[in-house]
PDB file of N, CA and C in Angstrom:
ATOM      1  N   UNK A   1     102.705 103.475 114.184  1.00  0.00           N
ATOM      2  CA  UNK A   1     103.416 102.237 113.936  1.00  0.00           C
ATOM      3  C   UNK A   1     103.034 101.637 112.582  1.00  0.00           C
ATOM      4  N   UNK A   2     101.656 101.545 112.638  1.00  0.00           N
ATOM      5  CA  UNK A   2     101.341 100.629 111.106  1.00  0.00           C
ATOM      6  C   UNK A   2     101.784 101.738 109.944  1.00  0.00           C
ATOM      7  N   UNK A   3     101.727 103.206 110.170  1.00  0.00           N
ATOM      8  CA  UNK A   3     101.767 103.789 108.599  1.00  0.00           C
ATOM      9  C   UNK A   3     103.202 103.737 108.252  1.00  0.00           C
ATOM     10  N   UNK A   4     104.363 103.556 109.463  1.00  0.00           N
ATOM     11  CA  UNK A   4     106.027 103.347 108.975  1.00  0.00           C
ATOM     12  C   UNK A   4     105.837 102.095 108.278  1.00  0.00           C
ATOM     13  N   UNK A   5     105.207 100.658 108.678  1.00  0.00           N
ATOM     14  CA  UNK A   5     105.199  99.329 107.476  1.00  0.00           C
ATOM     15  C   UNK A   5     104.307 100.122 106.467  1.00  0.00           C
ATOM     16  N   UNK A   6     103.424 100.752 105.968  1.00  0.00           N
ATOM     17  CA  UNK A   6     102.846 101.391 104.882  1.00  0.00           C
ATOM     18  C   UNK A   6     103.991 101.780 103.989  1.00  0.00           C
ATOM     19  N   UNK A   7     104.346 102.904 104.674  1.00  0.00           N
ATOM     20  CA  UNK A   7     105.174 103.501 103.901  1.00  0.00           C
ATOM     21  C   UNK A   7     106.310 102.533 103.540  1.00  0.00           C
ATOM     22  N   UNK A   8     107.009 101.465 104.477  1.00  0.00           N
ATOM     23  CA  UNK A   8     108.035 100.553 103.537  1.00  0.00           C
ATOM     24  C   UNK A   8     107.502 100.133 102.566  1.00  0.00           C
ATOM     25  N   UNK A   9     106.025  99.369 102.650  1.00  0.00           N
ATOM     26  CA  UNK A   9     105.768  98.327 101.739  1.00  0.00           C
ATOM     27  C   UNK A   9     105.205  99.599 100.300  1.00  0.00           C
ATOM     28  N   UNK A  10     104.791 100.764 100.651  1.00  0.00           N
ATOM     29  CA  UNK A  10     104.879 101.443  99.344  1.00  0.00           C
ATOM     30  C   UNK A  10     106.645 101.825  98.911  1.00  0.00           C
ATOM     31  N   UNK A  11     107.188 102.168  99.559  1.00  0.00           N
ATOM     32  CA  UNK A  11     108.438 102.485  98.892  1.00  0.00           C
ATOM     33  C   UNK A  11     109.196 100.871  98.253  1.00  0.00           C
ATOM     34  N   UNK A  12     109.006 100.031  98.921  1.00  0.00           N
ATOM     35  CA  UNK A  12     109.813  98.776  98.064  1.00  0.00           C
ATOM     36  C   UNK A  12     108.220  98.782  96.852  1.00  0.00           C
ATOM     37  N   UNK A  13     107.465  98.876  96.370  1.00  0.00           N
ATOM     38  CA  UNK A  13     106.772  98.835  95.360  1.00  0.00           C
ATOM     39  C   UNK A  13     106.967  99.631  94.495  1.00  0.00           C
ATOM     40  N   UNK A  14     107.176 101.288  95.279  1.00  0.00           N
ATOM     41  CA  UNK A  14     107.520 102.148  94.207  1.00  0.00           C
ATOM     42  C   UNK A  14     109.424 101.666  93.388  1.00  0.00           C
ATOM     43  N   UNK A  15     109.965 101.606  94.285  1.00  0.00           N
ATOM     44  CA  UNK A  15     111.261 101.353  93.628  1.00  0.00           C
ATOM     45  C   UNK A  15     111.579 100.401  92.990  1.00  0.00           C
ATOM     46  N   UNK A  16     110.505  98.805  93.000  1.00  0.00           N
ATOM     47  CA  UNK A  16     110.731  97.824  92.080  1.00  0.00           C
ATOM     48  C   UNK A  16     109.874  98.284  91.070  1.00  0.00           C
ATOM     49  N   UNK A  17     109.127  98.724  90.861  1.00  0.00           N
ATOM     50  CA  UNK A  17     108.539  99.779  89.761  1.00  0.00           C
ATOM     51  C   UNK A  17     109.371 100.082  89.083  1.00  0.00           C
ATOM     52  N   UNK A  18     110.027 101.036  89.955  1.00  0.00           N
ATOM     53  CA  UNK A  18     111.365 102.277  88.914  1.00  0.00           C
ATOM     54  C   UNK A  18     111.943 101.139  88.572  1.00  0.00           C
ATOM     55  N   UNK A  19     113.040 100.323  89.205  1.00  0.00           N
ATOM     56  CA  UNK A  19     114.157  99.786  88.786  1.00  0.00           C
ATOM     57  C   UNK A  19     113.608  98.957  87.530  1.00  0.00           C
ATOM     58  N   UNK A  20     112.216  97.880  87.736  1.00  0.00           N
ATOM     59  CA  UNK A  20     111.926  97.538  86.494  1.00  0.00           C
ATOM     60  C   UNK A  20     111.446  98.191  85.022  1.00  0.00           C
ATOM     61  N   UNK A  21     111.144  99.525  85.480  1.00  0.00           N
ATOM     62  CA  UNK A  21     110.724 100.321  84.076  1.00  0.00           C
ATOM     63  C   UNK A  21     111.855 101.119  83.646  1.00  0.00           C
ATOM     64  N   UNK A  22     112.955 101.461  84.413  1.00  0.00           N
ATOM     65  CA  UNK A  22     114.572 101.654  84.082  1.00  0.00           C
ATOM     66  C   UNK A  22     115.470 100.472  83.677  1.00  0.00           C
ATOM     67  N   UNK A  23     114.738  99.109  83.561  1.00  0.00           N
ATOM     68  CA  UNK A  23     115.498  98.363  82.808  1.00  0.00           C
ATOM     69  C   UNK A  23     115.011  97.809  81.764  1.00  0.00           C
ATOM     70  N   UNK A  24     113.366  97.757  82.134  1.00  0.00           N
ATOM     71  CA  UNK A  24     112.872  97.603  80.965  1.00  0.00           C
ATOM     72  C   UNK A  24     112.733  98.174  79.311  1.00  0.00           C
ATOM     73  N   UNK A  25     113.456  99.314  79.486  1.00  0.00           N
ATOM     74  CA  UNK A  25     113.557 100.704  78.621  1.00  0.00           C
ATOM     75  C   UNK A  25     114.117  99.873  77.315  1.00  0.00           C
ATOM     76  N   UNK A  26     114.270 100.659  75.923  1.00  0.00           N
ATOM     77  CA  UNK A  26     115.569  99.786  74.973  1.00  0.00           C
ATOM     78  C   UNK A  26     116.663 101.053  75.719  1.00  0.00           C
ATOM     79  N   UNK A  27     116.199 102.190  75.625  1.00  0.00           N
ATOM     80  CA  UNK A  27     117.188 103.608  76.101  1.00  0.00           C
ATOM     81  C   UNK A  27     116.902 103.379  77.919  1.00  0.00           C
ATOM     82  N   UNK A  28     117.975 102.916  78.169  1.00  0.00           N
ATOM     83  CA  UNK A  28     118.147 102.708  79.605  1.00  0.00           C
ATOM     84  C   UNK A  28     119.020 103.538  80.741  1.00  0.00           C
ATOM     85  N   UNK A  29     118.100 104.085  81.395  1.00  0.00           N
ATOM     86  CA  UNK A  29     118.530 105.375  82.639  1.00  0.00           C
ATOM     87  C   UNK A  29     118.918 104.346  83.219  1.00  0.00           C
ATOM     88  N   UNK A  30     120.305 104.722  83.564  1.00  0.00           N
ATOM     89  CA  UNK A  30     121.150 104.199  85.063  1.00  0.00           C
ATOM     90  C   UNK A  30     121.023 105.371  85.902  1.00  0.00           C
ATOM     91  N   UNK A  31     120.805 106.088  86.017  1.00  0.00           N
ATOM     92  CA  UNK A  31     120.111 107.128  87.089  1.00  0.00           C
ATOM     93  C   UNK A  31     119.058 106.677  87.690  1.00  0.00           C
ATOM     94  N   UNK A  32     117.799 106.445  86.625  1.00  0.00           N
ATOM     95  CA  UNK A  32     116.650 105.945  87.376  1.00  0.00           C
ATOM     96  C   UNK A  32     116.356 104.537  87.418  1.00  0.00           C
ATOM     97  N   UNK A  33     117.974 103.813  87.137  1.00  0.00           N
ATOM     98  CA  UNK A  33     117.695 102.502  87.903  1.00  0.00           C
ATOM     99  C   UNK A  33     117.940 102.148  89.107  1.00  0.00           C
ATOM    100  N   UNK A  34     119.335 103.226  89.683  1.00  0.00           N
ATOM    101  CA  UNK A  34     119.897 103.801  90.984  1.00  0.00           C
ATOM    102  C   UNK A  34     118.888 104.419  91.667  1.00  0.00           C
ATOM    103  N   UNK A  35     117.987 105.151  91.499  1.00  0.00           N
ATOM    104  CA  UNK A  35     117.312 105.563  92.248  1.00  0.00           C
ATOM    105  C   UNK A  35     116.068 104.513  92.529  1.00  0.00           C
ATOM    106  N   UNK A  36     115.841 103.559  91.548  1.00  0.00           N
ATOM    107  CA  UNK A  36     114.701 102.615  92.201  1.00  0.00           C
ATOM    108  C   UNK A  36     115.134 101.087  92.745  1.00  0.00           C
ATOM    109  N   UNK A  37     116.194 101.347  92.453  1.00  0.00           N
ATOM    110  CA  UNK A  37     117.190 100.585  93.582  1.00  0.00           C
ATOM    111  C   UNK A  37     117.139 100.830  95.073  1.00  0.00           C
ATOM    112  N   UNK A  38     117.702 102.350  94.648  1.00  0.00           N
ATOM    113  CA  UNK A  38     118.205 102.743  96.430  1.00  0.00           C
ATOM    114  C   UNK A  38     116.755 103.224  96.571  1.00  0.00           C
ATOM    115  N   UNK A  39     115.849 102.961  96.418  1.00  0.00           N
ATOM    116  CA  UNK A  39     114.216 103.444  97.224  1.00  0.00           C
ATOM    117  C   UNK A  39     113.759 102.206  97.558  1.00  0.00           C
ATOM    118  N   UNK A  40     113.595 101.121  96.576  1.00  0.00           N
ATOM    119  CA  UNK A  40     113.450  99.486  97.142  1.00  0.00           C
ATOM    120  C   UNK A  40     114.461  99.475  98.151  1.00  0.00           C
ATOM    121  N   UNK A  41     115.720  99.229  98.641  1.00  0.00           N
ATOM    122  CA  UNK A  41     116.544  99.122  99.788  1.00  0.00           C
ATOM    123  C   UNK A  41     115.985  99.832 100.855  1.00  0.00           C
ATOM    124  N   UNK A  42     115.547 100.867 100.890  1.00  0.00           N
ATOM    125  CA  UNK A  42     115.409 101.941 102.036  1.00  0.00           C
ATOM    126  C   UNK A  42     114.205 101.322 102.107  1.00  0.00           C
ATOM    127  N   UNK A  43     113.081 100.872 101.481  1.00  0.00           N
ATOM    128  CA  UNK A  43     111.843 100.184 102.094  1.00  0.00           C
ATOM    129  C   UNK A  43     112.034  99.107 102.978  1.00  0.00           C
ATOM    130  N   UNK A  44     112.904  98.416 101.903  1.00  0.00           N
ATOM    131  CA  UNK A  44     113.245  97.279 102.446  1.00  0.00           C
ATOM    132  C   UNK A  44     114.032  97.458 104.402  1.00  0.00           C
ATOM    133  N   UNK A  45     115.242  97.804 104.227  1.00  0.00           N
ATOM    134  CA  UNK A  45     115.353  98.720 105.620  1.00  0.00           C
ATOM    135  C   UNK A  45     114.780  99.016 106.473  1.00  0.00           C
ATOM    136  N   UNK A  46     113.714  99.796 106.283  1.00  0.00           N
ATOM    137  CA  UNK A  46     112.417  99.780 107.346  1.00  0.00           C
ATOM    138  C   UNK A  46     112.035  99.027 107.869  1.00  0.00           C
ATOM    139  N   UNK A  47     111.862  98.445 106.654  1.00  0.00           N
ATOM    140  CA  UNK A  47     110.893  97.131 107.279  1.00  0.00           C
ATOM    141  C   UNK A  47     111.135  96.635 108.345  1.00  0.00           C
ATOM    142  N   UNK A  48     112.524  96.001 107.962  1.00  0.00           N
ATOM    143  CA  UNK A  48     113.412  95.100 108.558  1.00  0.00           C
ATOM    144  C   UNK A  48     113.907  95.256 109.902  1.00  0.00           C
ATOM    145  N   UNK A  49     114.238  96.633 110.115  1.00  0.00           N
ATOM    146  CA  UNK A  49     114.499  97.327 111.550  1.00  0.00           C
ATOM    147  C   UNK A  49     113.303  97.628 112.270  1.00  0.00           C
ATOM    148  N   UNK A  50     112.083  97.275 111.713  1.00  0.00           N
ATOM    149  CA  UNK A  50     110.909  97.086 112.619  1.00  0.00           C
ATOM    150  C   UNK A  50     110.725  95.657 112.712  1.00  0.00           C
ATOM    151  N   UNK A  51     110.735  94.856 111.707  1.00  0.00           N
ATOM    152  CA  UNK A  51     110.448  93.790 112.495  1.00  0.00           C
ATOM    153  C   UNK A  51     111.401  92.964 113.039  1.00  0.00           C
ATOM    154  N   UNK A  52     112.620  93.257 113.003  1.00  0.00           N
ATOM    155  CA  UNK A  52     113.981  92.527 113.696  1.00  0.00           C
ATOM    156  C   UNK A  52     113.712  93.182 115.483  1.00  0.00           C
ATOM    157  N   UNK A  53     112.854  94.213 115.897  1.00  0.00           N
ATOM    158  CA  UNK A  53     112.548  95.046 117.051  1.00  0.00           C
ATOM    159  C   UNK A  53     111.798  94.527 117.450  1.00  0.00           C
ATOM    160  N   UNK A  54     110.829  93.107 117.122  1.00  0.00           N
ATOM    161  CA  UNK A  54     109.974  92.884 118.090  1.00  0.00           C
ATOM    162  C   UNK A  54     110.383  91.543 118.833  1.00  0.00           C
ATOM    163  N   UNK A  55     110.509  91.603 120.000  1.00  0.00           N
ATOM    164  CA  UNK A  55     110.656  90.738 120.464  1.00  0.00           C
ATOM    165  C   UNK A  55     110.153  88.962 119.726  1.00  0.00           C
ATOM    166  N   UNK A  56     110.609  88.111 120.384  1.00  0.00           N
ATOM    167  CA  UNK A  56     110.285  86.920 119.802  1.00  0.00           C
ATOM    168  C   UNK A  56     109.653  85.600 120.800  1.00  0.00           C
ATOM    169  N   UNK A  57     108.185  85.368 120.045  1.00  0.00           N
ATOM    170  CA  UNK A  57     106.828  85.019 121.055  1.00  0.00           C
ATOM    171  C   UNK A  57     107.465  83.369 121.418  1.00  0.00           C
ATOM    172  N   UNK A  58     107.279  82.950 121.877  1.00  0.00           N
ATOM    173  CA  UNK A  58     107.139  81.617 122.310  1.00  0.00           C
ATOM    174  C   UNK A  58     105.852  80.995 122.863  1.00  0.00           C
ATOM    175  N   UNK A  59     105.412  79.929 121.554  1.00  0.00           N
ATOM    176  CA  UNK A  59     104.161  79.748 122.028  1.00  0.00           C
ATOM    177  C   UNK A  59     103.468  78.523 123.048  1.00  0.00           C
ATOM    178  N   UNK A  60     105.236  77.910 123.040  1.00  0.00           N
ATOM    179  CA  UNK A  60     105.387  76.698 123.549  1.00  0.00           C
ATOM    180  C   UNK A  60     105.219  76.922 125.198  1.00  0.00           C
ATOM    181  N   UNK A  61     105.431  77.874 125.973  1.00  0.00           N
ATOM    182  CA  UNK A  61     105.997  78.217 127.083  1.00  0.00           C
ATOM    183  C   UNK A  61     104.534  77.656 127.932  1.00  0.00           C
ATOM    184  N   UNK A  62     104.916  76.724 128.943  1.00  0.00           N
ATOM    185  CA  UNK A  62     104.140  76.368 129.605  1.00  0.00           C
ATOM    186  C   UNK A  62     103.943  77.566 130.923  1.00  0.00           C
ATOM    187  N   UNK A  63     102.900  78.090 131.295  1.00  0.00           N
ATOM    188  CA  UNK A  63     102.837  79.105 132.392  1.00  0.00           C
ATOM    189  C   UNK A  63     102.084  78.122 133.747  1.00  0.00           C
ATOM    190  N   UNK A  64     102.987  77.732 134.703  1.00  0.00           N
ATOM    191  CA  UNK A  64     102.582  77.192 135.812  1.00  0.00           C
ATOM    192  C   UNK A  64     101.899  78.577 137.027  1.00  0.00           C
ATOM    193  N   UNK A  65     100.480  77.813 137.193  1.00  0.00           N
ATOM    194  CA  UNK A  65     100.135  79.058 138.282  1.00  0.00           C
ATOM    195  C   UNK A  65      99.650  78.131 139.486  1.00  0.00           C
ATOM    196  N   UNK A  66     100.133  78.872 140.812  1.00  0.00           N
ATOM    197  CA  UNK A  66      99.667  77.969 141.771  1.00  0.00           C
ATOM    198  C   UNK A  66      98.631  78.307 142.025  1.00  0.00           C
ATOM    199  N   UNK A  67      97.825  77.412 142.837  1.00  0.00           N
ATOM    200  CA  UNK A  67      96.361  78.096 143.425  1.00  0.00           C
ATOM    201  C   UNK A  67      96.694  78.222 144.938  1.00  0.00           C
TER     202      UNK A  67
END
């Protein structure tokens, strides 16, 4: 479980990497700004479909127990 968030949070690092050193260029790859685009998204993605999957806590919830 934890190394799939690893691996998002390295792939959205690696691809804002690319996309910023593919724009940062004066000679600018639109290839390797597309590709550190679509590698930030797909991190991003991950992520997101793991943590949109966990249920949602409520901390308010009073638990009545009888004796």
């Amino acid at each position: 479980m934890k190394h799939k968030n690893t691996i998002s949070y390295l792939l959205i690092l690696l691809g804002g990497s690319i996309a910023i050193y593919a724009n940062a260029n004066e000679n600018q790859s639109i290839l390797l700004l597309v590709l550190g685009i679509f590698t930030l998204m797909s991190g991003l993605f991950m992520l997101n479909a793991k943590l949109s999957s966990n249920k949602p806590k409520n901390d308010y919830e009073i638990k009545d127990e009888e004796e």
